[in-house]
Protein backbone atom coordinates (compact mmCIF):
# COMPACT_ATOMS: atom_id res chain seq x y z
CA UNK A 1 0.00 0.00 0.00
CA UNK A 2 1.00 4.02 -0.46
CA UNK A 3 2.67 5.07 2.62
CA UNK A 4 3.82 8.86 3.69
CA UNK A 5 7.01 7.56 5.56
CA UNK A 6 9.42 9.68 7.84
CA UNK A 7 13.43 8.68 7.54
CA UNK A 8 15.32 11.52 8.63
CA UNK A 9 14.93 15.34 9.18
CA UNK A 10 13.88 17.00 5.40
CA UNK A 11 13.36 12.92 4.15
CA UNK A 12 9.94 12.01 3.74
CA UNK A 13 8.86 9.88 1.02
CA UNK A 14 5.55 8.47 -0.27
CA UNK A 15 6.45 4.62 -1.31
CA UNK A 16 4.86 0.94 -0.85
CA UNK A 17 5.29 -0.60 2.64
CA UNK A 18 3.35 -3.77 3.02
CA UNK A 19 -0.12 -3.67 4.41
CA UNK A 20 -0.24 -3.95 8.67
CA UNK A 21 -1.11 -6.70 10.49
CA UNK A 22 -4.23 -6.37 13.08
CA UNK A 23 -3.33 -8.35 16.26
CA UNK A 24 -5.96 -9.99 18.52
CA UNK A 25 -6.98 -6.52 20.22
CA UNK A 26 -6.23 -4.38 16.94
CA UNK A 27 -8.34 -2.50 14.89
CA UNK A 28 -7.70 -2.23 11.06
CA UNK A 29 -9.09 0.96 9.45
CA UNK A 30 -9.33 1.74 5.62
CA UNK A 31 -7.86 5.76 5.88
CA UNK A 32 -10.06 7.55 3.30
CA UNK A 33 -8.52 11.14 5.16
CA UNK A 34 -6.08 11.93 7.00
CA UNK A 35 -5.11 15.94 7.41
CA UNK A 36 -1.38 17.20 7.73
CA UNK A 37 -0.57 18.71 11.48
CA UNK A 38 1.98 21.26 12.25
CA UNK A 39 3.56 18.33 13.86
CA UNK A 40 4.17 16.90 10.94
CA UNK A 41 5.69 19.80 9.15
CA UNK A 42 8.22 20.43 12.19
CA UNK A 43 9.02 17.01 11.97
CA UNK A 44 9.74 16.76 8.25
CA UNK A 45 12.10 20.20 8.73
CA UNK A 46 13.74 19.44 11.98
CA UNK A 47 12.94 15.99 13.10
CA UNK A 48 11.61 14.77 16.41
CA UNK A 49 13.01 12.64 19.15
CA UNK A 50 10.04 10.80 18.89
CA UNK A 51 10.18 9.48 15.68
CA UNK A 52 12.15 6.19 15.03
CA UNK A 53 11.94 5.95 11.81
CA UNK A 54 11.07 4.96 9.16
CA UNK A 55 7.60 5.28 10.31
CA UNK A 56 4.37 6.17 8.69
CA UNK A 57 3.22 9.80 9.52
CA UNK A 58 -0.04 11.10 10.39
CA UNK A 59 -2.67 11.24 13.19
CA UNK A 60 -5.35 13.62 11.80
CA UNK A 61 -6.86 10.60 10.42
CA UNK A 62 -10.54 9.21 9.70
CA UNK A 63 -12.12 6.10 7.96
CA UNK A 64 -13.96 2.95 8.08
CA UNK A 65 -13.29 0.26 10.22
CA UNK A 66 -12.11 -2.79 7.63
CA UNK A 67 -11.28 -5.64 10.74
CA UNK A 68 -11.93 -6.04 14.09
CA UNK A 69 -9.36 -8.34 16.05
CA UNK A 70 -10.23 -11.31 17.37
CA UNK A 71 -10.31 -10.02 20.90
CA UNK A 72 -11.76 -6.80 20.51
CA UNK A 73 -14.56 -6.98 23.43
CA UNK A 74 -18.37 -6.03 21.87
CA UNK A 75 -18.22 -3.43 24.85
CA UNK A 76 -16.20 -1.24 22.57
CA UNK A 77 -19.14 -0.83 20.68
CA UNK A 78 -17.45 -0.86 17.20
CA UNK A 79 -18.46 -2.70 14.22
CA UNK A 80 -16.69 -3.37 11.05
CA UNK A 81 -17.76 -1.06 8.26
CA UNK A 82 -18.32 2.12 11.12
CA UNK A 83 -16.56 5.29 10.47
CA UNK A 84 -13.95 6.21 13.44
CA UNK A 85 -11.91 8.71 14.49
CA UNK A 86 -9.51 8.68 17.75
CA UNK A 87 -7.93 10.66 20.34
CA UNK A 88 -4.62 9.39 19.31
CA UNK A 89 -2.32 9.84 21.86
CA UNK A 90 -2.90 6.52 23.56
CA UNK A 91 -2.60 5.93 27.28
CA UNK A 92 -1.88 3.50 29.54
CA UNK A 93 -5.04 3.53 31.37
CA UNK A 94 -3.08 2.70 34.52
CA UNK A 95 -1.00 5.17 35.35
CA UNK A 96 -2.15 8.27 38.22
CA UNK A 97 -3.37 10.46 35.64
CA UNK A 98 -5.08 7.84 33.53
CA UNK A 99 -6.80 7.11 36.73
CA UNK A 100 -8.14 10.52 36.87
CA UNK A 101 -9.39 11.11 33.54
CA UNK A 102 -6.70 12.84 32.30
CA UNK A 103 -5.21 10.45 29.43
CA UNK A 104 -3.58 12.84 27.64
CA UNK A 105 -1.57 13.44 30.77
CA UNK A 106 -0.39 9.64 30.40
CA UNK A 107 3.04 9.00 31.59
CA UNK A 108 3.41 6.96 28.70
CA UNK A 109 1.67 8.25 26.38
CA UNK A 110 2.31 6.67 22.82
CA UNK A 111 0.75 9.00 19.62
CA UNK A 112 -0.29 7.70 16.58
CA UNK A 113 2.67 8.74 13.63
CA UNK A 114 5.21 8.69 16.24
CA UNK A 115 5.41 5.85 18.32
CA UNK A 116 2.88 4.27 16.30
CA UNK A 117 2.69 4.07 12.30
CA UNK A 118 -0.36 7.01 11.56
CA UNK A 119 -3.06 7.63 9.39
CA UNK A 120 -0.96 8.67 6.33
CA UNK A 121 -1.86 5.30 4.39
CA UNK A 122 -4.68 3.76 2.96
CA UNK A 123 -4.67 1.91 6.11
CA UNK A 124 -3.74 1.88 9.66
CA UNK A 125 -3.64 -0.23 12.98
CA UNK A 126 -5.45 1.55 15.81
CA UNK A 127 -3.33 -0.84 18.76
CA UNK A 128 -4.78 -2.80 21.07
CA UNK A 129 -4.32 -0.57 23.89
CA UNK A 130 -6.26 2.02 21.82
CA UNK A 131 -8.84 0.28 21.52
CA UNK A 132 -9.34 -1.05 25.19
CA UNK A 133 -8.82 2.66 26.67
CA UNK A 134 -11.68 4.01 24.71
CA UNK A 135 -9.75 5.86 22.18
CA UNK A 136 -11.83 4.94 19.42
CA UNK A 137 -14.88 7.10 18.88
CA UNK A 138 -17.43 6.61 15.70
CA UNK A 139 -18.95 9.04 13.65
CA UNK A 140 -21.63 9.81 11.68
CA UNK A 141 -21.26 7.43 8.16
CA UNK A 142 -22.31 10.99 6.15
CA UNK A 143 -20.11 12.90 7.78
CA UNK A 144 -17.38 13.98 4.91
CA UNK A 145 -14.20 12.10 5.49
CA UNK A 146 -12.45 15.57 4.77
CA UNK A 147 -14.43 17.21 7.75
CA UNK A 148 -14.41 13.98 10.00
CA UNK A 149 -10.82 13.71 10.05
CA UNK A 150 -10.52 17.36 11.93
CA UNK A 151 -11.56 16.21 14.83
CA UNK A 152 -8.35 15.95 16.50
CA UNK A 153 -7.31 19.24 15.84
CA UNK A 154 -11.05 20.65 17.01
CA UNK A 155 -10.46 18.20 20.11
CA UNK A 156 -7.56 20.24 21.12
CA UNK A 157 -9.09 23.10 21.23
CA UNK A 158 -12.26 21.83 22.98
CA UNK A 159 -9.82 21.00 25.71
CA UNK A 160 -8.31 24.63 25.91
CA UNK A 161 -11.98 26.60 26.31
CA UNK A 162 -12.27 23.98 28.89
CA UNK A 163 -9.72 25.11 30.58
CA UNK A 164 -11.33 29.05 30.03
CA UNK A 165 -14.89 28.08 31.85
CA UNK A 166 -16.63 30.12 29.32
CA UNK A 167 -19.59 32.20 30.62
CA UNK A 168 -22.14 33.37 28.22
CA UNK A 169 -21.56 36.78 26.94
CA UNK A 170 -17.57 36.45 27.86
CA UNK A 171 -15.00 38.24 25.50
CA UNK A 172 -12.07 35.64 24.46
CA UNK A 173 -9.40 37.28 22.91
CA UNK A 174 -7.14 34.66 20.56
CA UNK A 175 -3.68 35.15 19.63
CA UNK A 176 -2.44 33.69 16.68
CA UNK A 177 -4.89 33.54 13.36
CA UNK A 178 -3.18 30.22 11.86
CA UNK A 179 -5.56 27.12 11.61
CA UNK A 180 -5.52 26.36 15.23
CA UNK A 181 -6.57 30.11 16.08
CA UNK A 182 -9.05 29.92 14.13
CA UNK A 183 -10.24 26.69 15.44
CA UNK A 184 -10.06 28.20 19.31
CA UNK A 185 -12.39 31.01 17.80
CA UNK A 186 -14.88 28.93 16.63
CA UNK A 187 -15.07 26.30 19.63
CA UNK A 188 -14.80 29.78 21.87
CA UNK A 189 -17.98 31.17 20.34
CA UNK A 190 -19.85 27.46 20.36
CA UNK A 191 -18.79 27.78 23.87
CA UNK A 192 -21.14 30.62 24.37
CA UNK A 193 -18.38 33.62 24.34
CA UNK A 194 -20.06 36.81 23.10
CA UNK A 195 -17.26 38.24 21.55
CA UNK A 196 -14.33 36.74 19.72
CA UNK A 197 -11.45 39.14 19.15
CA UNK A 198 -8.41 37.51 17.12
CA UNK A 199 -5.14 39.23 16.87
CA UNK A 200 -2.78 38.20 13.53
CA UNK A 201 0.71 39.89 12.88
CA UNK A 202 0.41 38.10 9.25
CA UNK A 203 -2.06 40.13 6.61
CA UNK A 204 -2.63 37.31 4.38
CA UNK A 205 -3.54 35.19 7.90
CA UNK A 206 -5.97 37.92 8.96
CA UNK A 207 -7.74 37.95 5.38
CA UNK A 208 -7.83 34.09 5.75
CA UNK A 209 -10.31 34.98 8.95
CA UNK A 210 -12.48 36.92 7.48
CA UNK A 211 -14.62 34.50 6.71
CA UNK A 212 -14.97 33.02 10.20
CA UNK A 213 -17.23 34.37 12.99
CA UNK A 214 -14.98 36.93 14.90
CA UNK A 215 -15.75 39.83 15.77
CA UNK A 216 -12.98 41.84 16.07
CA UNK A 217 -9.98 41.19 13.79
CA UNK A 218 -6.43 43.02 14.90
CA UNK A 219 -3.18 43.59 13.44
CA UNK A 220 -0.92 44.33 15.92
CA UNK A 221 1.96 45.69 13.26
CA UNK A 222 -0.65 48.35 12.99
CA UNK A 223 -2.43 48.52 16.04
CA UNK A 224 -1.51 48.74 19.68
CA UNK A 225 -3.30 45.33 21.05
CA UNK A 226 -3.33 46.33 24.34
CA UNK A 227 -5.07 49.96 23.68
CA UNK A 228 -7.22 47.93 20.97
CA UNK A 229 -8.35 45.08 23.55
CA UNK A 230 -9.04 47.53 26.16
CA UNK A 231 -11.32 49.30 24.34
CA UNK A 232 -13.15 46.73 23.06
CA UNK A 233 -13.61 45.57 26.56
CA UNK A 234 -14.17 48.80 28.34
CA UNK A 235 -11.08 49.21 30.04
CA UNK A 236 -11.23 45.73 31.74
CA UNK A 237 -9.32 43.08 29.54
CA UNK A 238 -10.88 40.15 27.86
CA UNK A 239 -12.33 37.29 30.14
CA UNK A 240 -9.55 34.58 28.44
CA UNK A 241 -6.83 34.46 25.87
CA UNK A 242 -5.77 31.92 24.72
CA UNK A 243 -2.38 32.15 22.80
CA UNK A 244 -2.33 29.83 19.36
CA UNK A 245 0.81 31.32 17.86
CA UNK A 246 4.06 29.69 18.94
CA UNK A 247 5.67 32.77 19.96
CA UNK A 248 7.73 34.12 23.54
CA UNK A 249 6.03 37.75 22.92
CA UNK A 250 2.76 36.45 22.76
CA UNK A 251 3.01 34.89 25.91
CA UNK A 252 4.13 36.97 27.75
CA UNK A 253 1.99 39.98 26.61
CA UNK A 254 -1.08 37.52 26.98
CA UNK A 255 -1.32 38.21 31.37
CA UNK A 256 -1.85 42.19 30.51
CA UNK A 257 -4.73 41.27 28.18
CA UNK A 258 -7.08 39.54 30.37
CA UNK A 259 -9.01 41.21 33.20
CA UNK A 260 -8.39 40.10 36.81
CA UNK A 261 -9.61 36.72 37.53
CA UNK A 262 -8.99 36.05 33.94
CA UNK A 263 -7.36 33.02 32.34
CA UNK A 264 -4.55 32.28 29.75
CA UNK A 265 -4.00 29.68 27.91
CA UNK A 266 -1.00 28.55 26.48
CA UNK A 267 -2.17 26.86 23.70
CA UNK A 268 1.19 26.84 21.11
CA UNK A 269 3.82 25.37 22.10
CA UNK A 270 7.49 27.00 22.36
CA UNK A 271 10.93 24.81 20.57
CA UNK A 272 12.97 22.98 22.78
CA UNK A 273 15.82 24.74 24.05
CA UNK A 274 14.56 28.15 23.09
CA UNK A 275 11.08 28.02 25.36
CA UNK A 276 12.20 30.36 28.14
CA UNK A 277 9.60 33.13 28.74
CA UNK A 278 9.58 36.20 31.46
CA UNK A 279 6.34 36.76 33.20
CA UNK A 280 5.59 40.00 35.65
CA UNK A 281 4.38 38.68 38.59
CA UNK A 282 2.44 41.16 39.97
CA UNK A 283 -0.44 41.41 37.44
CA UNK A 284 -0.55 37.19 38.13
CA UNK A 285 -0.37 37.72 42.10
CA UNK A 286 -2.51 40.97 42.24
CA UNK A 287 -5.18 39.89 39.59
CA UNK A 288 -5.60 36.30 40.65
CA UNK A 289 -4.87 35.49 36.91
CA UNK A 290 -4.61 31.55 36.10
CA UNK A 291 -2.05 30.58 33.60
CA UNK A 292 -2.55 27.23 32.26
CA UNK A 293 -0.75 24.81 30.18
CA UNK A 294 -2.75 22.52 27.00
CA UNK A 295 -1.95 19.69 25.80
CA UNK A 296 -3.51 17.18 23.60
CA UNK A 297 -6.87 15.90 24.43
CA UNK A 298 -8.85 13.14 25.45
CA UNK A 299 -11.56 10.59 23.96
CA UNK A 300 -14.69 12.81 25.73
CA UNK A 301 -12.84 15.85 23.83
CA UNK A 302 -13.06 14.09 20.90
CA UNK A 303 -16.56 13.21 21.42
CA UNK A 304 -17.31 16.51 21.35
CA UNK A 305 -15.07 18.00 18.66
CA UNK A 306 -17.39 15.37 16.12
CA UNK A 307 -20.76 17.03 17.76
CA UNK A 308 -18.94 20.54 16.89
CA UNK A 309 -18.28 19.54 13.42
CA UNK A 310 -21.51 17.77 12.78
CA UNK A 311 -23.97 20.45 13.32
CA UNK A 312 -21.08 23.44 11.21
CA UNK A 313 -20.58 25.17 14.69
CA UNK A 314 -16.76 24.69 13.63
CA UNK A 315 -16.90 24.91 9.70
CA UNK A 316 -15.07 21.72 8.96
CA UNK A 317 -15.18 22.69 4.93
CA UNK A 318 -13.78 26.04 5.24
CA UNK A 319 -10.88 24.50 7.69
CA UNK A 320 -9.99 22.42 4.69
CA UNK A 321 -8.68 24.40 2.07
CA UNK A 322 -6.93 22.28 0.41
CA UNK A 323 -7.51 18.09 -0.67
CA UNK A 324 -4.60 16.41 -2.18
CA UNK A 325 -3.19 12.97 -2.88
CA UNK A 326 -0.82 11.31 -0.41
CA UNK A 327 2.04 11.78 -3.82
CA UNK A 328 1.76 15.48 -2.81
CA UNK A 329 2.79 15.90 0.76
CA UNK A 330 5.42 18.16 -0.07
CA UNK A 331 3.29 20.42 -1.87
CA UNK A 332 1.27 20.38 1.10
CA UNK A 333 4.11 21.04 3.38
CA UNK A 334 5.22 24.26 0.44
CA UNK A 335 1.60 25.41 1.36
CA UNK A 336 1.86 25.13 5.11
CA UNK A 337 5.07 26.62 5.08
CA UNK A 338 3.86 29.61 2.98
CA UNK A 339 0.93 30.03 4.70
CA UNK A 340 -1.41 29.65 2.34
CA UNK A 341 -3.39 26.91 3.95
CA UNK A 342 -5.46 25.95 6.56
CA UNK A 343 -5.89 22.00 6.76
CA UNK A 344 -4.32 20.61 3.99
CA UNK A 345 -6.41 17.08 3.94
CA UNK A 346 -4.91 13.99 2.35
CA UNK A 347 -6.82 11.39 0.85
CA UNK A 348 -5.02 8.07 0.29
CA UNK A 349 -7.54 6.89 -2.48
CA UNK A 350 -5.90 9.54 -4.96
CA UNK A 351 -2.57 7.99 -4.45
């Protein structure tokens, strides 16, 4: 079968790997989607300790279920033929925070397309472990495989206006316009926030929004965001921000944009061994501000993401701008890279 495969740092190739086995507990899956992650791209330009390779990329991935192991218990409620996505960074289910509900918290935590061959190939092996810790949720059999295989992505961002405890009426304030901004606007507003204000250095990245439900839209190259958020809060700060672009700055401006008792959310991710940020205490210890951390999500967050997609409160079609054949994952990664895209959604039945 057509495989995306990851050797090295700037070496990914699309070539035939033979088809994968589905142990006793396994679950085989014909991939008919699978969309390219930001992960991916940093891992095809600078590699990932991760990644022992070669190994099949991908966990943005949806399709039908083609076998059912042996010993996969009717309790997981999956039937062959069923459409399924996954929260697919597997747990243990044992460990403390697997005990708590918190499986993306895992201590050993093993994510499809890196310690596990992904969802870039016309099939894939959901594991065993997968399967018994609930990973595997269905969806809806008319639910476009392009707009199915977002929920991961939407997941993610379920989990960080979670985090938020959205009132109705709040003001969440996003930093960062790139798909996953965008995303956190649209799960903000199904969240009940009244206002959505997204802030975008990038011009092409702020027309890109236009066409998704925010209300207020800021350039900061040519606009002071703190004046700007200010006044479009009267003088308080918004209610959360959550910060979707993977940048020092933005985090640490993020704790004088939010009123007191307000949250942020580090939602992007800094690079290892440059992730050092300096935070003024006093607006954190006089404002009883919460800073939290986001990673990942869980099976319930992925439950939720499908709902979100199914009834077009996040617009699944406009996320993916772009369908392509697995042959073209570099001209998806030129796309990502330029920022011309959103999702850039691979379908393995092109080639």
């Amino acid at each position: 079968m057509k495989a995306v495969v990851y050797y090295a740092p700037g070496d990914v190739r699309v070539e035939d790997v033979p088809p994968p086995e589905c142990g006793e507990g396994d679950v085989l899956v014909d991939v008919d989607a699978c969309a390219v992650c930001g992960s991916d791209l940093k891992s095809f330009r600078h590699g990932n300790p991760r990644l022992k390779p070669p190994l099949t990329l991908g966990h943005e991935f949806t399709g039908r279920i083609g076998r059912l192991g042996s010993a996969v218990s009717s309790d997981a409620g999956l039937s062959v033929g069923d459409r399924v996505v996954m929260a697919t960074s597997t747990s243990c289910g044992k460990c403390f925070y697997c005990q708590r509900g918190w499986a993306n918290l895992c201590v050993d935590l093993a994510p499809m397309g890196f310690s596990y061959p992904g969802g870039m190939a016309e099939q894939v092996v959901i594991p065993a472990r997968a399967v018994r810790n609930g990973h595997v949720v269905r969806v809806e059999q008319d639910m476009p495989a392009k707009v199915a295989c977002l929920a991961e992505p939407v997941s993610c961002a379920v989990n960080s206006l979670e985090q938020c405890d959205i009132q109705p009426g709040d003001t969440v304030l996003i930093l960062g316009a790139g798909p996953m901004g965008l995303i956190n606007a649209c799960v903000a507003r199904a969240s009940g926030a009244g206002r959505v204000l997204l802030s975008e250095i990038n011009p092409d990245r702020l027309a890109q929004a236009e066409g998704f439900d925010c209300d207020v839209l800021i350039n900061p190259a040519e606009q002071d965001l703190h004046e700007t958020v200010m006044r479009e809060t009267d003088g308080l700060g918004a209610d959360a921000c959550i910060v979707a672009a993977p940048a020092a700055a933005a985090q640490e401006q993020a704790i004088t944009l939010v009123r007191k008792r307000g949250t942020v959310v580090l939602f992007a991710s800094l690079p290892k061994g440059n992730s050092q940020i300096t935070l003024d205490s006093r607006p954190l210890h006089y404002g009883e501000l919460r800073v939290v951390g986001l990673s990942d999500s869980t099976a319930e967050h992925v439950r939720r993401a499908v709902d979100l997609l199914a009834r077009d409160a996040v617009p699944g079609e406009k996320l993916a701008t772009h369908v392509m054949a697995l042959r073209q994952i570099h001209e998806a990664f030129d796309l990502m890279t330029q920022g011309q895209s959103l999702r850039v959604v691979l379908l393995p039945g092109n080639g």
